[in-house]
C-alpha atoms as a PDB file:
ATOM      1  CA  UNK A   1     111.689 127.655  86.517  1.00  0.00           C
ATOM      2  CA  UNK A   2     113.830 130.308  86.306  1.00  0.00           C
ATOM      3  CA  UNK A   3     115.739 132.036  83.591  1.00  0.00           C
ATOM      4  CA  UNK A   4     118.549 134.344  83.417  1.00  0.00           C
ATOM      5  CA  UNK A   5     121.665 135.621  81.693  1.00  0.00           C
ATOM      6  CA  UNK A   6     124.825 135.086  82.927  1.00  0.00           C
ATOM      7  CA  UNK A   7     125.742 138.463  83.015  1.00  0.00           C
ATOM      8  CA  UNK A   8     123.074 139.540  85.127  1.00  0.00           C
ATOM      9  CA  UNK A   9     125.345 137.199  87.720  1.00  0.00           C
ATOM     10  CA  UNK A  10     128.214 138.986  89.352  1.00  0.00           C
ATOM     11  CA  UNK A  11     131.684 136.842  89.239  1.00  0.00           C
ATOM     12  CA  UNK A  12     133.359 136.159  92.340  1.00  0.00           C
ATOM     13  CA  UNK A  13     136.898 136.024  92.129  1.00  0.00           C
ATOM     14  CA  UNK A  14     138.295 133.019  93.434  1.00  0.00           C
ATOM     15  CA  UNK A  15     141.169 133.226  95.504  1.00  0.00           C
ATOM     16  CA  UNK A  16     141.465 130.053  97.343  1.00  0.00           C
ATOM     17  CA  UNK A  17     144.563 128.179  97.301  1.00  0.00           C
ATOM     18  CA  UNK A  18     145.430 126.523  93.625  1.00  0.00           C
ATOM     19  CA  UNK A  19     143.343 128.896  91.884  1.00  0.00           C
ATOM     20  CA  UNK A  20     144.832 132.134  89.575  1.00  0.00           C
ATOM     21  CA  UNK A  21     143.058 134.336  87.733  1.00  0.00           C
ATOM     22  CA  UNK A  22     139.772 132.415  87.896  1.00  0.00           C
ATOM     23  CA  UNK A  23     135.932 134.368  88.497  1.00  0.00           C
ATOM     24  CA  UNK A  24     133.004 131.809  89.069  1.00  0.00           C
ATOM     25  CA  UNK A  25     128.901 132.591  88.133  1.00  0.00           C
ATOM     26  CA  UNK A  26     126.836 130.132  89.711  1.00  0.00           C
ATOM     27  CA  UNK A  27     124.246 130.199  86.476  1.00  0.00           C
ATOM     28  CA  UNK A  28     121.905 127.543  88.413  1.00  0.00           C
ATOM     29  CA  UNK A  29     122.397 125.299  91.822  1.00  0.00           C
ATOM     30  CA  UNK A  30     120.134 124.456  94.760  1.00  0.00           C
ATOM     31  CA  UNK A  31     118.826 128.195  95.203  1.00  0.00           C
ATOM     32  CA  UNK A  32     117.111 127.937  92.086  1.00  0.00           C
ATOM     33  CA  UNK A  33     115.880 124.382  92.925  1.00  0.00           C
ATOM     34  CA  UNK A  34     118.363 122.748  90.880  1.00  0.00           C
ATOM     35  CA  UNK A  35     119.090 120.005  94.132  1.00  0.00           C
ATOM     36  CA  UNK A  36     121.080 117.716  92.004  1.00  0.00           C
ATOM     37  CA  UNK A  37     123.268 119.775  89.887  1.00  0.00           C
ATOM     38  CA  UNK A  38     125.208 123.309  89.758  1.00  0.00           C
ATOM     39  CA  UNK A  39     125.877 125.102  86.283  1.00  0.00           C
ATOM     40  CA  UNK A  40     128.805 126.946  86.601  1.00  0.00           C
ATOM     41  CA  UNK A  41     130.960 129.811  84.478  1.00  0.00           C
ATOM     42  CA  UNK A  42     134.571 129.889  84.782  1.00  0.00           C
ATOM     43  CA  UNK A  43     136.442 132.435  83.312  1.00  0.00           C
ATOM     44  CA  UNK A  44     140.402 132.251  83.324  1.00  0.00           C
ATOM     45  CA  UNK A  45     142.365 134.840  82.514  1.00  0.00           C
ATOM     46  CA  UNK A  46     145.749 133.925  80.336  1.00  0.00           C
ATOM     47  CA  UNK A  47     148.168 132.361  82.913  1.00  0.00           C
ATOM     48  CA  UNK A  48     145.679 131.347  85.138  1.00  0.00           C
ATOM     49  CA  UNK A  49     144.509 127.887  86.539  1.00  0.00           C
ATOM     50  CA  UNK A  50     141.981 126.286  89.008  1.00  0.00           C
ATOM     51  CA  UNK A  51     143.515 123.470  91.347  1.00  0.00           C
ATOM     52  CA  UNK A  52     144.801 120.373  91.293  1.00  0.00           C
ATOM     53  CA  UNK A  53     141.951 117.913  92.443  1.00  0.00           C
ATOM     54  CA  UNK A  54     139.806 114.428  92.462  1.00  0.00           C
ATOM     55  CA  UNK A  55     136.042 115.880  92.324  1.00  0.00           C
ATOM     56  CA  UNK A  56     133.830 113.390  94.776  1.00  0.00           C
ATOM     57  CA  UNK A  57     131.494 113.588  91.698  1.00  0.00           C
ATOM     58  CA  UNK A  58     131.243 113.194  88.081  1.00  0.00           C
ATOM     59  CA  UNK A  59     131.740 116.708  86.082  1.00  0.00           C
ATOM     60  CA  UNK A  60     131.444 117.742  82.550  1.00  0.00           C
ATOM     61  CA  UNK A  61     133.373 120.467  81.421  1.00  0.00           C
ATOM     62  CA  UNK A  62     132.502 122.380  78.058  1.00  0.00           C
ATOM     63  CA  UNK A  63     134.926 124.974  76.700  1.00  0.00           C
ATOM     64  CA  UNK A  64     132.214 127.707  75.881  1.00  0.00           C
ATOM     65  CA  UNK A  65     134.926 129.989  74.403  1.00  0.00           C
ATOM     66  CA  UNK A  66     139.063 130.573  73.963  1.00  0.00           C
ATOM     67  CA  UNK A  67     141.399 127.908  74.550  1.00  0.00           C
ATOM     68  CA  UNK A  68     142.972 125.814  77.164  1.00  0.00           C
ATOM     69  CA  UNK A  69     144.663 122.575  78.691  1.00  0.00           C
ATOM     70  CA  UNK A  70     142.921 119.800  80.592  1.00  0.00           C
ATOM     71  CA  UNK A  71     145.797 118.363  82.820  1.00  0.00           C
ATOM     72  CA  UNK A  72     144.847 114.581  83.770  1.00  0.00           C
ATOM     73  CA  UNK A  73     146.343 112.559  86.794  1.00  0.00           C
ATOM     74  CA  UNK A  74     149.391 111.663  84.466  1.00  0.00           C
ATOM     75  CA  UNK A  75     150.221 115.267  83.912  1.00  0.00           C
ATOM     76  CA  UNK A  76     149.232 115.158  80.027  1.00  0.00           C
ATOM     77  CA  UNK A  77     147.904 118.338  78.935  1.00  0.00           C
ATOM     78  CA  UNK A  78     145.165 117.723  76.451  1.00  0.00           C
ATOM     79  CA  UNK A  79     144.547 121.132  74.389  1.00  0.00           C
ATOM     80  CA  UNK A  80     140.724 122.159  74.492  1.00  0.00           C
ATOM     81  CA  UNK A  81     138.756 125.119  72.661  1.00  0.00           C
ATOM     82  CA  UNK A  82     135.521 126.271  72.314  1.00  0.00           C
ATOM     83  CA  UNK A  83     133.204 123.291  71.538  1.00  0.00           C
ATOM     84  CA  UNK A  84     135.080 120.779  73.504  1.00  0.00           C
ATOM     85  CA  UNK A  85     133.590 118.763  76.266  1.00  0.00           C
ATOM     86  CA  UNK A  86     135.217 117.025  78.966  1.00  0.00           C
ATOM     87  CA  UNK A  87     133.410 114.002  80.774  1.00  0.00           C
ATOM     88  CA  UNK A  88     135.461 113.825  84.173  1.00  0.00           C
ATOM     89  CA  UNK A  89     134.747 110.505  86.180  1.00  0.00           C
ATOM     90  CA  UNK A  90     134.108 110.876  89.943  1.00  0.00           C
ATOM     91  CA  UNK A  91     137.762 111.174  91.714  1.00  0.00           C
ATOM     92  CA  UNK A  92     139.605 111.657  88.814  1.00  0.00           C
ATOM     93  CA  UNK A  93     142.874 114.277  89.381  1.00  0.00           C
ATOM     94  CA  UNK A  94     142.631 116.897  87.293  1.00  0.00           C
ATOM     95  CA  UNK A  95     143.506 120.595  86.460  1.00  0.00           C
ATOM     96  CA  UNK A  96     142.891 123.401  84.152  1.00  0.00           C
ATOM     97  CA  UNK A  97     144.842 126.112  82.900  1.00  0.00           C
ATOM     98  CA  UNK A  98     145.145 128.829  80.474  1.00  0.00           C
ATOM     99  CA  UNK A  99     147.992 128.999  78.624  1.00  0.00           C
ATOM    100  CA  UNK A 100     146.884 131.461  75.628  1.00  0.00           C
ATOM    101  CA  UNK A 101     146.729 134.919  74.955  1.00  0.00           C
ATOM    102  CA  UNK A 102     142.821 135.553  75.646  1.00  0.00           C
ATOM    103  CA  UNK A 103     140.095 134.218  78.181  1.00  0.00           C
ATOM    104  CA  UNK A 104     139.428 130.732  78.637  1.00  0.00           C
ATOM    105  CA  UNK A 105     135.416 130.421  79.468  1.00  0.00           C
ATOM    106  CA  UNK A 106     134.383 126.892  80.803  1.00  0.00           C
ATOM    107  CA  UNK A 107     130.578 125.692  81.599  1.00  0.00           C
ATOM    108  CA  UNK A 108     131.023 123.071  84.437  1.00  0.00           C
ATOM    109  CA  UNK A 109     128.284 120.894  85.812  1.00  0.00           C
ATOM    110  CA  UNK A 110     128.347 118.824  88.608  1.00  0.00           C
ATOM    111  CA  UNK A 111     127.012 118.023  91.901  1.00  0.00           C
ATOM    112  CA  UNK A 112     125.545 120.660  94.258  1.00  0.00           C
ATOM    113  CA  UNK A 113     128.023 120.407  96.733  1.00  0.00           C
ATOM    114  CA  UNK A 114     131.579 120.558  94.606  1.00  0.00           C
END
């Protein structure tokens, strides 16, 4: 077992293409023995967005705090804030963004390798 606060993990600031503004903790994945699932922390900055993609596994996103849009395959942007959960099915195209005025911190789990 192990337990620990997110900010005792260091963000690393992702700068691959598609994403903007984004830093990722990985709170829990297969270092910690977790061979199934990760447990990560997104944090987007206002005008930032992670990429465009179909996930090769389910994901379920929870808005932990600020505000946001979930962009589905359609390019509807469904508003999100803190307490909303997202259930993504396995290769579903999808995006997020941050379109307000303060940080938009996500929880996402999903498979080890994604």
């Amino acid at each position: 077992m192990i337990i620990r606060s997110s900010s005792d993990v260091r963000p690393q600031h992702l700068s691959d293409t598609g994403y903007s503004k984004v830093a990722s903790r990985l709170l829990a994945g297969t270092r910690d023995g977790c061979n199934k699932i990760t447990l990560r922390m997104l944090t987007i900055q206002p005008g930032g967005h992670i990429p465009r993609e179909a996930a090769r596994g389910e994901r379920v996103i929870y808005v932990l705090s600020g505000g946001g849009e979930y962009v589905d395959a359609d390019g509807f942007a469904h508003e999100m804030n803190a307490g909303d959960t997202a259930a993504v099915p396995a290769w579903e195209v999808f995006h997020m963004q941050n379109r307000s005025g303060g940080d938009l911190v996500l929880l996402i789990a999903a498979g080890p390798n994604q």
